[in-house]
PDB file of N, CA and C in Angstrom:
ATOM      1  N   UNK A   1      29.110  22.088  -3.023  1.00  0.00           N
ATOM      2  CA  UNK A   1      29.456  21.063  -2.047  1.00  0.00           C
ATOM      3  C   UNK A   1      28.365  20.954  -0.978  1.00  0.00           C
ATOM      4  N   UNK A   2      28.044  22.134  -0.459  1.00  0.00           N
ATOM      5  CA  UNK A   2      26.520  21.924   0.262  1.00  0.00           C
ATOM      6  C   UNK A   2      25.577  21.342  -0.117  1.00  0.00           C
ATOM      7  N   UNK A   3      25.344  21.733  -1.387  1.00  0.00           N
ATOM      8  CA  UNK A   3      24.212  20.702  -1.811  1.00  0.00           C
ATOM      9  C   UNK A   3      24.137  19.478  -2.045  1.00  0.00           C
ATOM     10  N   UNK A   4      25.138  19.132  -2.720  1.00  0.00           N
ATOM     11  CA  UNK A   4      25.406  17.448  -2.338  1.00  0.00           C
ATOM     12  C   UNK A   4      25.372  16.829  -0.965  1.00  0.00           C
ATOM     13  N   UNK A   5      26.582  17.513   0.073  1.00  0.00           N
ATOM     14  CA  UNK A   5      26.224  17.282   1.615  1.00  0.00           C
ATOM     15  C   UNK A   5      24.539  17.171   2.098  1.00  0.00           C
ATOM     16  N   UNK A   6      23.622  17.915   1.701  1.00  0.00           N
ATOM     17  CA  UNK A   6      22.065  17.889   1.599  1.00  0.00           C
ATOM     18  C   UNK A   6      21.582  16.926   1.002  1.00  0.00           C
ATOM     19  N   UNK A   7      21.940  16.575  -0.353  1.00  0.00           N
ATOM     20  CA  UNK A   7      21.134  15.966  -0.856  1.00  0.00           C
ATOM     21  C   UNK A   7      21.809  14.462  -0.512  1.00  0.00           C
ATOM     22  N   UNK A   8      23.086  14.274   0.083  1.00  0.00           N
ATOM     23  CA  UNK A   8      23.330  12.885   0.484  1.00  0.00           C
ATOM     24  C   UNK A   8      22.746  12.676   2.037  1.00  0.00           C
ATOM     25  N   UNK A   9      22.911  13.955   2.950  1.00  0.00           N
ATOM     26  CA  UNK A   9      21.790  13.864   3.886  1.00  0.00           C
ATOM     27  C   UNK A   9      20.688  13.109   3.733  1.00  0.00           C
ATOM     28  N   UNK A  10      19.664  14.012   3.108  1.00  0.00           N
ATOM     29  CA  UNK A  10      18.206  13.481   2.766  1.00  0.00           C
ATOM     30  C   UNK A  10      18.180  12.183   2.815  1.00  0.00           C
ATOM     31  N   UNK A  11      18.875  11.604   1.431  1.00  0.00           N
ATOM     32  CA  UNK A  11      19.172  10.566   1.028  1.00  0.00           C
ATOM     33  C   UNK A  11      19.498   9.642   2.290  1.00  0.00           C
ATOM     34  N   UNK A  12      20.723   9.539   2.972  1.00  0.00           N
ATOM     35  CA  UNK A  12      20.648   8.545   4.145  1.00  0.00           C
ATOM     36  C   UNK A  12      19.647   8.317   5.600  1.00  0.00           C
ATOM     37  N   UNK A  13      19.109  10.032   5.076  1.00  0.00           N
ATOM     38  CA  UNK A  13      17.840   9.938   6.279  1.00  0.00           C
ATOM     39  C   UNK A  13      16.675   9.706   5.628  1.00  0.00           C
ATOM     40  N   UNK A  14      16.175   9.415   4.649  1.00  0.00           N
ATOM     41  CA  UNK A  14      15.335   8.407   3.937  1.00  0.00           C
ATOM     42  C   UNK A  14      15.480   7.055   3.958  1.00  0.00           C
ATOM     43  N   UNK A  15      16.649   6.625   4.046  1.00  0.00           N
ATOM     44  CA  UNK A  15      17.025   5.244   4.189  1.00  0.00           C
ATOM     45  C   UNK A  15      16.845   4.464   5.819  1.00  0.00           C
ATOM     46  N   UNK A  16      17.696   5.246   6.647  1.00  0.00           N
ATOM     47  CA  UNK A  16      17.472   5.353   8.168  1.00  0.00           C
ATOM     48  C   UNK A  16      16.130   5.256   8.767  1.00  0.00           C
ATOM     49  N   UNK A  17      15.433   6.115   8.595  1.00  0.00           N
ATOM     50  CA  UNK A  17      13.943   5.986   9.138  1.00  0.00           C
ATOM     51  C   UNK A  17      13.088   4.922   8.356  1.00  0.00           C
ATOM     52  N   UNK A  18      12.897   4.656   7.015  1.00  0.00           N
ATOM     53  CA  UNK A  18      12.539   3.547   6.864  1.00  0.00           C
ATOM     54  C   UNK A  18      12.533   2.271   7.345  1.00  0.00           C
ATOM     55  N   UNK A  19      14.527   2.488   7.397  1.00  0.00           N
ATOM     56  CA  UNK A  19      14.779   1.197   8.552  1.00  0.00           C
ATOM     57  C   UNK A  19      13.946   0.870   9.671  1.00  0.00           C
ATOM     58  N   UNK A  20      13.907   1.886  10.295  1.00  0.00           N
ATOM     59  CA  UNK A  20      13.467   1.903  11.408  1.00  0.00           C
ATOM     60  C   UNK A  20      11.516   2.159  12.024  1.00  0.00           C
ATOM     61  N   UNK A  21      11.111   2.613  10.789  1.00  0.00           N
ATOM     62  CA  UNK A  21       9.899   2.736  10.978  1.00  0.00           C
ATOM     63  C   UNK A  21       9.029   1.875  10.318  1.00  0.00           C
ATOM     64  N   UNK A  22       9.178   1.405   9.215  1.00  0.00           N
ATOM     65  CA  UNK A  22       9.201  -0.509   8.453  1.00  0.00           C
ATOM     66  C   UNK A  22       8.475  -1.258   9.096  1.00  0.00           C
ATOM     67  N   UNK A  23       7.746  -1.846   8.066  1.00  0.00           N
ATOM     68  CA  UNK A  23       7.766  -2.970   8.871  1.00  0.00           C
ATOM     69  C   UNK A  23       8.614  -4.143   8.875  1.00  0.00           C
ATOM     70  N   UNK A  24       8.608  -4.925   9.921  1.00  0.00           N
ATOM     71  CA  UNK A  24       9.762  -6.150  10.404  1.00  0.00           C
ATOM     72  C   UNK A  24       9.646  -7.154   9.682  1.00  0.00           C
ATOM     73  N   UNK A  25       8.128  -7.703   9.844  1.00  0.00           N
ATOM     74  CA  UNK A  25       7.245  -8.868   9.360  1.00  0.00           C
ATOM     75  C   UNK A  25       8.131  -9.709   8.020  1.00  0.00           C
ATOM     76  N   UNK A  26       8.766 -10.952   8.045  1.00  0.00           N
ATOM     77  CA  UNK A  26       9.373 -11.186   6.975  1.00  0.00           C
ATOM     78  C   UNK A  26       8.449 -13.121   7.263  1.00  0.00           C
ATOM     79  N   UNK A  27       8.476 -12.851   5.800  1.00  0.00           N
ATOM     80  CA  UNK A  27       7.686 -14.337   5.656  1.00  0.00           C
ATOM     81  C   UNK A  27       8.034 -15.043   4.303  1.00  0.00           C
ATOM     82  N   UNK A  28       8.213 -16.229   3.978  1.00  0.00           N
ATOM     83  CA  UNK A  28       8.791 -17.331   3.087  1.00  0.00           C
ATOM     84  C   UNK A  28       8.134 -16.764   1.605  1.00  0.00           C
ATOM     85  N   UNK A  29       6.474 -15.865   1.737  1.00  0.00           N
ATOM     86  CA  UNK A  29       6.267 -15.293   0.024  1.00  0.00           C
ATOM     87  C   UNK A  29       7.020 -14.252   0.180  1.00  0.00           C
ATOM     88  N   UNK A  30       6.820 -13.002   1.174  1.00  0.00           N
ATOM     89  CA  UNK A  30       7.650 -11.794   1.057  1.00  0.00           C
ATOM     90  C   UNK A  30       9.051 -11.913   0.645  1.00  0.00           C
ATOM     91  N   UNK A  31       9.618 -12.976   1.292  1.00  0.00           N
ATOM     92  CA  UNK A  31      11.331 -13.189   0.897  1.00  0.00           C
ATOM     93  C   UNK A  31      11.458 -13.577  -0.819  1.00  0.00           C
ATOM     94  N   UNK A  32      10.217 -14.379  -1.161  1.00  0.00           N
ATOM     95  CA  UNK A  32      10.618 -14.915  -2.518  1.00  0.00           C
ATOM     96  C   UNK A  32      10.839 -14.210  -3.597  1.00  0.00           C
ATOM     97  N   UNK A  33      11.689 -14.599  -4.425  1.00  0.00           N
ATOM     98  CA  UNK A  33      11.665 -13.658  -5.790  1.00  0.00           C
ATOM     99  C   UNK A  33      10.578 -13.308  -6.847  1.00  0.00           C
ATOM    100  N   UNK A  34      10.387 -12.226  -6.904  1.00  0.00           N
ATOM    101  CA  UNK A  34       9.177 -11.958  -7.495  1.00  0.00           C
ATOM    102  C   UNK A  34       9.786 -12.082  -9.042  1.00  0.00           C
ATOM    103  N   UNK A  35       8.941 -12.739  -9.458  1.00  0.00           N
ATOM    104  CA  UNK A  35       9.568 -13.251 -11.394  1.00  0.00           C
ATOM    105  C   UNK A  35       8.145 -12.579 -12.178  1.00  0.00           C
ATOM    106  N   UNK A  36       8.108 -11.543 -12.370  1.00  0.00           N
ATOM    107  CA  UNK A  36       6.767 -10.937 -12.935  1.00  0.00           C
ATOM    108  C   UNK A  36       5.662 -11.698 -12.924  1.00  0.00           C
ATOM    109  N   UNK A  37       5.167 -12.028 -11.505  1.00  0.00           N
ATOM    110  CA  UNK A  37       3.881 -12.573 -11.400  1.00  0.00           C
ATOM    111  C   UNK A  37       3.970 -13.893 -11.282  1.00  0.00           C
ATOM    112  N   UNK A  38       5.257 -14.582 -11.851  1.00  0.00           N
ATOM    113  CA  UNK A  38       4.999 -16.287 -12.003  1.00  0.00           C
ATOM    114  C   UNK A  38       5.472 -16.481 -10.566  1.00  0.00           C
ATOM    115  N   UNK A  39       5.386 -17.578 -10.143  1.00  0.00           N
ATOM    116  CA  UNK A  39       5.796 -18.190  -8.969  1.00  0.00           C
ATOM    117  C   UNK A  39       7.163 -19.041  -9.680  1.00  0.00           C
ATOM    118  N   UNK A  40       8.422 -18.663  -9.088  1.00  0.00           N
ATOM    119  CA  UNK A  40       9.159 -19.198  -9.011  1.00  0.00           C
ATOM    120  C   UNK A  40       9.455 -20.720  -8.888  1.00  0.00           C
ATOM    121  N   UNK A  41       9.078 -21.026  -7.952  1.00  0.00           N
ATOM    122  CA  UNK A  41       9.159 -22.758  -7.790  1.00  0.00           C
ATOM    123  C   UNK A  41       7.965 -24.042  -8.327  1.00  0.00           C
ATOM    124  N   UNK A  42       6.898 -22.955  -8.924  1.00  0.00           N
ATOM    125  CA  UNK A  42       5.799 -23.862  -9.348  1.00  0.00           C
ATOM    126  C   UNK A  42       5.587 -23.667 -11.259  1.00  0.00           C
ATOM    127  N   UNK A  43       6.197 -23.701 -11.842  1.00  0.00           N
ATOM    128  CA  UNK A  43       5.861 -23.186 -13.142  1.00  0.00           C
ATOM    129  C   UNK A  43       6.435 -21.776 -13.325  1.00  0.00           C
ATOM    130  N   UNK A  44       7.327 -21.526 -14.206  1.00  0.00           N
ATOM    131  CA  UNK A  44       7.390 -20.193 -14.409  1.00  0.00           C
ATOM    132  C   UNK A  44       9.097 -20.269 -15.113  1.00  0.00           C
ATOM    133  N   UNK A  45       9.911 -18.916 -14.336  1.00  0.00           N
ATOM    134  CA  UNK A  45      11.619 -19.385 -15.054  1.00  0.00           C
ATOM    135  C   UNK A  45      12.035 -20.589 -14.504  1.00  0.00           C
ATOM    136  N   UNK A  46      12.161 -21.188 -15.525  1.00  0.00           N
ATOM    137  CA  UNK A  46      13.732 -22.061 -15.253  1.00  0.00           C
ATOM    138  C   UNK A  46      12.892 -23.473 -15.376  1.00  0.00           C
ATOM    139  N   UNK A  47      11.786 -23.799 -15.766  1.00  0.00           N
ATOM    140  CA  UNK A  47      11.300 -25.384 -15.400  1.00  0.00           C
ATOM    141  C   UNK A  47      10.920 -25.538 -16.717  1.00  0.00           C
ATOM    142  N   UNK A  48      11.444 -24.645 -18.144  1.00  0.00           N
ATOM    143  CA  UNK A  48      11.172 -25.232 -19.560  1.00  0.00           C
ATOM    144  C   UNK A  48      10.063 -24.832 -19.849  1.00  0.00           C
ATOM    145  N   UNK A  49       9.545 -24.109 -19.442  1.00  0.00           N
ATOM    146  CA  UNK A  49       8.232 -23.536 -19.718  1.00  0.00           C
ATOM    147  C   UNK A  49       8.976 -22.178 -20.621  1.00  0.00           C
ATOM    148  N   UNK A  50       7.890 -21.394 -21.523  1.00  0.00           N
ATOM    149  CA  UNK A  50       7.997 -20.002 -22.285  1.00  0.00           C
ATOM    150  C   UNK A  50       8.141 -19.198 -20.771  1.00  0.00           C
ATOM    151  N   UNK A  51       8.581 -18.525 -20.937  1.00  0.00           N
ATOM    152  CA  UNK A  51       8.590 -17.397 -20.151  1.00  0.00           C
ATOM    153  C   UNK A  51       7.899 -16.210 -20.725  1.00  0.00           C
ATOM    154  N   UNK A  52       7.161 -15.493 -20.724  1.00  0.00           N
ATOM    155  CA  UNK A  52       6.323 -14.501 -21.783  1.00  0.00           C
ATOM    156  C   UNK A  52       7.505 -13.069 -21.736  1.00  0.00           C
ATOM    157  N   UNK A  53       7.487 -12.474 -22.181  1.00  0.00           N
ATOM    158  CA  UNK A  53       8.168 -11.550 -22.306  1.00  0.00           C
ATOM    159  C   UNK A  53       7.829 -10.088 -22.586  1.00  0.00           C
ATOM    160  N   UNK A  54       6.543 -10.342 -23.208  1.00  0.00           N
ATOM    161  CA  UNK A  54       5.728  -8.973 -23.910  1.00  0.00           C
ATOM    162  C   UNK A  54       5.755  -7.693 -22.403  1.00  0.00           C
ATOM    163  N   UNK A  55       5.325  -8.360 -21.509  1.00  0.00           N
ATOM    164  CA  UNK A  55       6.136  -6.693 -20.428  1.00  0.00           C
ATOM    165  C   UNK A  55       7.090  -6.033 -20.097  1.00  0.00           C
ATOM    166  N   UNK A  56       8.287  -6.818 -20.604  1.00  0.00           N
ATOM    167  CA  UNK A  56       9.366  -6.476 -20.427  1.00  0.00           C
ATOM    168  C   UNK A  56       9.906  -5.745 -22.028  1.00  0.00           C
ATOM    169  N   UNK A  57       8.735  -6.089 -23.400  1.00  0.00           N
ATOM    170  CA  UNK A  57       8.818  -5.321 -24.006  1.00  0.00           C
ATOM    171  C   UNK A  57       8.207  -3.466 -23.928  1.00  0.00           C
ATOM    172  N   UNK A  58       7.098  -3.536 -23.486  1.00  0.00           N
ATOM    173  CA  UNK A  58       6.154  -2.767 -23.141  1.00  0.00           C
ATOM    174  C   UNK A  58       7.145  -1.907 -22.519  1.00  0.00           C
ATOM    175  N   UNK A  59       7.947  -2.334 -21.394  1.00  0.00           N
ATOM    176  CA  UNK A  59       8.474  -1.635 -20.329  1.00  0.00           C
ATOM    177  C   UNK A  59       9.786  -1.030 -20.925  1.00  0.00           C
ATOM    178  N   UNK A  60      10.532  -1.553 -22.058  1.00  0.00           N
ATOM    179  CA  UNK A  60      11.552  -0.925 -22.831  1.00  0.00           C
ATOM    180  C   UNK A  60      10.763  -0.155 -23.558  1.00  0.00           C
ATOM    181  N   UNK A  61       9.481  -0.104 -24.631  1.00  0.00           N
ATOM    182  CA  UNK A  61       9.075   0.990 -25.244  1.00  0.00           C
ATOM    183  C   UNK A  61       8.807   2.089 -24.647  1.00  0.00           C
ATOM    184  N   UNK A  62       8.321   1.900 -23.239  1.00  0.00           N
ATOM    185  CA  UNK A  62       8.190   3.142 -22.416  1.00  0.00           C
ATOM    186  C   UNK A  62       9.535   3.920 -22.312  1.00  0.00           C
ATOM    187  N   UNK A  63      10.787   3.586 -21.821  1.00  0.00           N
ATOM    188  CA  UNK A  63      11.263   4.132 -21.328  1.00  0.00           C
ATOM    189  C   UNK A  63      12.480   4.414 -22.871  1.00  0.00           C
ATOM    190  N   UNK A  64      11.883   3.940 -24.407  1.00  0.00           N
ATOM    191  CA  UNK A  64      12.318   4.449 -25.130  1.00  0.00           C
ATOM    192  C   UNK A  64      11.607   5.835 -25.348  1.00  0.00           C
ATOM    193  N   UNK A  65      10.278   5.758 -25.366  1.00  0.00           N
ATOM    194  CA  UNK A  65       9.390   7.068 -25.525  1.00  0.00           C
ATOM    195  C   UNK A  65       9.705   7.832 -24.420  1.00  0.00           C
ATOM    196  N   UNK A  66       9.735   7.916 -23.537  1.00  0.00           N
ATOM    197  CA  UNK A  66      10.242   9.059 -22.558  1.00  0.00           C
ATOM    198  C   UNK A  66      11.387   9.226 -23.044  1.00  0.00           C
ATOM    199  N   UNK A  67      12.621   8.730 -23.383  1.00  0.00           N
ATOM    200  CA  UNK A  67      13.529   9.423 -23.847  1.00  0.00           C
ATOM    201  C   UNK A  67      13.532  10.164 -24.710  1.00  0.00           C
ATOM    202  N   UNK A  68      12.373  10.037 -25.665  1.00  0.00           N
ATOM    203  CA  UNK A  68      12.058  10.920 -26.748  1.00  0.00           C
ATOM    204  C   UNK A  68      11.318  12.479 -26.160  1.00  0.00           C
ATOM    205  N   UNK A  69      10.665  12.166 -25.235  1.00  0.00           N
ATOM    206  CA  UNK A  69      10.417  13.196 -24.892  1.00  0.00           C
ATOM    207  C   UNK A  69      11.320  13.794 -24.108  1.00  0.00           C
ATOM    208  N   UNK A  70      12.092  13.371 -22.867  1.00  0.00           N
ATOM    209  CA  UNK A  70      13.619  14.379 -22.893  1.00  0.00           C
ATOM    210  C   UNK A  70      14.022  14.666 -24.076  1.00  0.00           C
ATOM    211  N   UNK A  71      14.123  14.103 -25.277  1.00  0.00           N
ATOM    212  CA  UNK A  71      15.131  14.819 -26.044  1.00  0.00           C
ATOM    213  C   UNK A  71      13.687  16.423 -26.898  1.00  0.00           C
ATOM    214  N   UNK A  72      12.911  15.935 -27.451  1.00  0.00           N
ATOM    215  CA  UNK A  72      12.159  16.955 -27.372  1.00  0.00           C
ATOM    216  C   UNK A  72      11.933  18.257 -26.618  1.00  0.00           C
ATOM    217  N   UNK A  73      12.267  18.222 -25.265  1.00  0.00           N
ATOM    218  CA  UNK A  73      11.580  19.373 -24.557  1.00  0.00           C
ATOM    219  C   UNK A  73      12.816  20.164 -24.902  1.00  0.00           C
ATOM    220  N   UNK A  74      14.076  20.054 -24.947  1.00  0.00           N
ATOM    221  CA  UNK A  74      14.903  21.476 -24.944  1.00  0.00           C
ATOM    222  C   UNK A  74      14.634  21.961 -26.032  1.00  0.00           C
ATOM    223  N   UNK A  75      14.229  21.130 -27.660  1.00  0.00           N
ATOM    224  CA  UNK A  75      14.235  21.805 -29.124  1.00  0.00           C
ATOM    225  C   UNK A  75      13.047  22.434 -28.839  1.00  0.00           C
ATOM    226  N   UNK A  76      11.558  21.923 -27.838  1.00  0.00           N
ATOM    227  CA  UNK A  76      10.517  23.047 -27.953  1.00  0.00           C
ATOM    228  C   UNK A  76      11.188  24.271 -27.017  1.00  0.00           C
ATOM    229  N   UNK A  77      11.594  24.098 -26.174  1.00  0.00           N
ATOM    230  CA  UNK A  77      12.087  25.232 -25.427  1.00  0.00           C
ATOM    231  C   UNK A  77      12.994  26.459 -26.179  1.00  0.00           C
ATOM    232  N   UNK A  78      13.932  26.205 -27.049  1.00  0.00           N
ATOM    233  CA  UNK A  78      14.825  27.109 -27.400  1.00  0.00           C
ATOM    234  C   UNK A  78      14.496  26.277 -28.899  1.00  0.00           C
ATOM    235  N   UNK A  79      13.024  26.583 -29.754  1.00  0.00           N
ATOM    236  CA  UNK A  79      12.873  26.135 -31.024  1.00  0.00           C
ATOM    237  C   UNK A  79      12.944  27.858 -31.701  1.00  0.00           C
ATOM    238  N   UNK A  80      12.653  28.752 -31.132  1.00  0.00           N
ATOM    239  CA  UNK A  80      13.601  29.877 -31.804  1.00  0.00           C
ATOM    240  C   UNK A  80      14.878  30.650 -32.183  1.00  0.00           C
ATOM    241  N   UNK A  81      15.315  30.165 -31.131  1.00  0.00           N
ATOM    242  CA  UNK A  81      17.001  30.065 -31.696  1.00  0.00           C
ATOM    243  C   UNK A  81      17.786  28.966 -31.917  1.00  0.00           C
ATOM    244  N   UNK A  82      17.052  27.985 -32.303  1.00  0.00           N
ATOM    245  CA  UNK A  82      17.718  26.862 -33.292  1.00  0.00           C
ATOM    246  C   UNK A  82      18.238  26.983 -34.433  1.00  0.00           C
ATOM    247  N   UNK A  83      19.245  26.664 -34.567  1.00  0.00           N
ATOM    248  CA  UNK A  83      19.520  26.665 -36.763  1.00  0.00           C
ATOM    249  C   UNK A  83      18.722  25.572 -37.396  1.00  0.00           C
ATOM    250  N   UNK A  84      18.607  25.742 -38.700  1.00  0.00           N
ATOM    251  CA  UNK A  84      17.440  24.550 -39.553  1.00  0.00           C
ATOM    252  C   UNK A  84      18.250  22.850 -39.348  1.00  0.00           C
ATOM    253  N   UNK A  85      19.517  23.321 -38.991  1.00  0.00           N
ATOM    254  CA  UNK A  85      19.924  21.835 -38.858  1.00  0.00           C
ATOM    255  C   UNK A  85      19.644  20.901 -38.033  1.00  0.00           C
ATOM    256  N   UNK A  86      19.135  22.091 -36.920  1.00  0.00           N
ATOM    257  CA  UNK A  86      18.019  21.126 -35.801  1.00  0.00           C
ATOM    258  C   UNK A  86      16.945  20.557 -35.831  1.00  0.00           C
ATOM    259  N   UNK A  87      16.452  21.139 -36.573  1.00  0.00           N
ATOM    260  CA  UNK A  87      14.880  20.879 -37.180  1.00  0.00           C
ATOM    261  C   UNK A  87      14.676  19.765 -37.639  1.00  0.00           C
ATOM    262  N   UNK A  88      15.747  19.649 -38.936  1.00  0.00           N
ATOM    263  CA  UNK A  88      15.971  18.628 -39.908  1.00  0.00           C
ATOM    264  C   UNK A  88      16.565  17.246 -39.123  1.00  0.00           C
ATOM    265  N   UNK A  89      17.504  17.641 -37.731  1.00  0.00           N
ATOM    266  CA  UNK A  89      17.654  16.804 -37.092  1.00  0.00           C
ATOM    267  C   UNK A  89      16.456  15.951 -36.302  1.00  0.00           C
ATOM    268  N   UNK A  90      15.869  16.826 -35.809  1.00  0.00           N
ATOM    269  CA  UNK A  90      14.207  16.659 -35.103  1.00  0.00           C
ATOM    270  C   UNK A  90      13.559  15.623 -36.069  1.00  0.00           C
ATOM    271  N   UNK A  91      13.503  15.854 -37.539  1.00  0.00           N
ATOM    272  CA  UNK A  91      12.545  15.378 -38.243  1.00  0.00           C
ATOM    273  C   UNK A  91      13.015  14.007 -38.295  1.00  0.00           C
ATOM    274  N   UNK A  92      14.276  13.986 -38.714  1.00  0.00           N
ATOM    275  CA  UNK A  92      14.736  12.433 -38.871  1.00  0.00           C
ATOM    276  C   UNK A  92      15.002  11.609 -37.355  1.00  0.00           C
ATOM    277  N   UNK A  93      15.196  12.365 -36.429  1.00  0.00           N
ATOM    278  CA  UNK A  93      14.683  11.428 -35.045  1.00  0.00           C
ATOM    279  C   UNK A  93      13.417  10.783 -34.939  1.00  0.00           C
ATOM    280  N   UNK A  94      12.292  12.087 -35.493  1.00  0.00           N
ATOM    281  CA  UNK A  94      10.714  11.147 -35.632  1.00  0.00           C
ATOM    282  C   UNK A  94      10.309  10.462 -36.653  1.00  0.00           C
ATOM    283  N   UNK A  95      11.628  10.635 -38.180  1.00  0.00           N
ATOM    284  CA  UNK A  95      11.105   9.202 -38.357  1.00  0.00           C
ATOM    285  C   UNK A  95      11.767   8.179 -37.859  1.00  0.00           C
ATOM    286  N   UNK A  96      12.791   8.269 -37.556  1.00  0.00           N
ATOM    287  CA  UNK A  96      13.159   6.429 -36.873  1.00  0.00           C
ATOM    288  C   UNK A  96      12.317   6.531 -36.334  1.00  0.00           C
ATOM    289  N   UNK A  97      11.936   7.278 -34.776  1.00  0.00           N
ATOM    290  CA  UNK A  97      10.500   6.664 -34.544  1.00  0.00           C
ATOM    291  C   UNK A  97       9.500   6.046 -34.803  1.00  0.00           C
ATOM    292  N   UNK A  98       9.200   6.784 -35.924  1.00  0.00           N
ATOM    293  CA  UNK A  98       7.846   6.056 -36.536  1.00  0.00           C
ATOM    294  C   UNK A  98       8.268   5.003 -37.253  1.00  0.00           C
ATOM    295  N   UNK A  99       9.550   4.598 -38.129  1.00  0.00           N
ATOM    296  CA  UNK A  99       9.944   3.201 -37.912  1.00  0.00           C
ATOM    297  C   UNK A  99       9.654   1.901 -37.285  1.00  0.00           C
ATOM    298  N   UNK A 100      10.637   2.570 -36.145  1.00  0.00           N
ATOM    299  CA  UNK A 100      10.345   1.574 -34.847  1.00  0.00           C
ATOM    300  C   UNK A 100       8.831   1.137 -34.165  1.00  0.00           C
ATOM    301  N   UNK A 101       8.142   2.679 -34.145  1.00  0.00           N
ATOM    302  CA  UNK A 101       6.382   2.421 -33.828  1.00  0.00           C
ATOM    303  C   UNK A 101       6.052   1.311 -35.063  1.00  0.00           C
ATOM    304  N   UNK A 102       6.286   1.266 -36.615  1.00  0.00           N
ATOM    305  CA  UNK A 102       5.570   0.839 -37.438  1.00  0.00           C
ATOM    306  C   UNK A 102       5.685  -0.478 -37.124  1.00  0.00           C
ATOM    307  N   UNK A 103       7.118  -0.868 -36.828  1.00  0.00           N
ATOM    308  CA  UNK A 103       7.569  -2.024 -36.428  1.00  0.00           C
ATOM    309  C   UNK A 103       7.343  -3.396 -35.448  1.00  0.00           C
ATOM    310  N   UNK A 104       6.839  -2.164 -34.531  1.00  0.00           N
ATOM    311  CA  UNK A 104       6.319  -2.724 -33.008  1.00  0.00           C
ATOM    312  C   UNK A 104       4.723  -2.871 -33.329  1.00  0.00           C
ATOM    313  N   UNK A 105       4.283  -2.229 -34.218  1.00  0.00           N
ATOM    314  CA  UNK A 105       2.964  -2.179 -34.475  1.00  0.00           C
ATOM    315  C   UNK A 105       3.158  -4.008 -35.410  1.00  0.00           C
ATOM    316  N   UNK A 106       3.611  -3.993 -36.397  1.00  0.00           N
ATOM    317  CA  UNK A 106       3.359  -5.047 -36.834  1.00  0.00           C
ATOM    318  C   UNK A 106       3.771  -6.592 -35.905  1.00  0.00           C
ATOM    319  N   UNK A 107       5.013  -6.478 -35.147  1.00  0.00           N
ATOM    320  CA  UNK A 107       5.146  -7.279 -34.592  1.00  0.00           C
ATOM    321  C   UNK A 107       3.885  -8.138 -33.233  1.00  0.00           C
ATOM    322  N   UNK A 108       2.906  -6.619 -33.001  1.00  0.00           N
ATOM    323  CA  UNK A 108       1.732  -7.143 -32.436  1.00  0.00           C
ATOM    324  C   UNK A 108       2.383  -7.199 -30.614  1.00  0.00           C
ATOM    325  N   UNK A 109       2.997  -5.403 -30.736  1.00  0.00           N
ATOM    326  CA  UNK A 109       3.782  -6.088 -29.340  1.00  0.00           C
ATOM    327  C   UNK A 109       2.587  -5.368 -28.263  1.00  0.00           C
ATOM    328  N   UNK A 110       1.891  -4.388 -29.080  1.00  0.00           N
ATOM    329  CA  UNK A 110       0.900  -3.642 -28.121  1.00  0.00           C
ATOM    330  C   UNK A 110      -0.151  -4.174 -27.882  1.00  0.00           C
ATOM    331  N   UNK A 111      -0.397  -5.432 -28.999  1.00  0.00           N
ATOM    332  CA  UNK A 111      -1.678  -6.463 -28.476  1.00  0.00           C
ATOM    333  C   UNK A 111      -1.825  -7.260 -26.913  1.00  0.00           C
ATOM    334  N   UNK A 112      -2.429  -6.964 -26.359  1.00  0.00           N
ATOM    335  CA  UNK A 112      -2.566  -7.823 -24.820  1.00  0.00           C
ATOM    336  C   UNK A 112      -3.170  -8.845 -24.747  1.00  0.00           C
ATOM    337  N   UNK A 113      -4.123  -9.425 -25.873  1.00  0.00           N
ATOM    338  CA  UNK A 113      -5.032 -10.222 -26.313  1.00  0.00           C
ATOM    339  C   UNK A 113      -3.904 -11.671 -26.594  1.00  0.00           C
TER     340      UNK A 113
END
């Protein structure tokens, strides 16, 4: 219970002093919605134009591969007292992986060009 009491501390006194130590300065671009780079009201969502999407793929493969690596670090950590069913589990996690990599590879999602 202390530590939560602490760590919700921190937490609202991170929030608090920001408030307060911030800057104020608010202006008509700062307020606007940032739409990954496009300008909102001149070309971009919503006026029938493509909307590109390839970063918002990029940005799901990332945070599929880091999950792979959480799930990795405990089997390297305790890979000696695992049973083989882990292993075998391990193996068939990296191939869907490499699936999905083969996949993303052909679809041309890592091309920036």
């Amino acid at each position: 219970m202390i530590m939560l009491l602490i760590a919700l501390g921190i937490g609202v006194l991170a929030v608090v002093v920001s408030a307060i130590l911030g800057p104020k300065k608010a202006s008509r671009t700062k307020l606007m919605a940032y739409e990954s780079g496009n300008d909102p009201e001149h070309g971009g969502v919503g006026t029938g134009q493509r909307f590109p999407v390839h970063f918002y793929l990029v940005a799901m493969l990332f945070i599929i591969f880091d999950i792979e690596t959480a799930f990795f670090f405990p089997l390297a950590v305790a890979y000696q007292k695992l049973v083989p069913f882990a292993f075998f589990e391990a193996i068939t996690f990296v191939g869907l992986l490499l699936v999905g990599y083969y996949y993303i590879l052909k679809k041309g999602v890592l091309e920036w060009a």
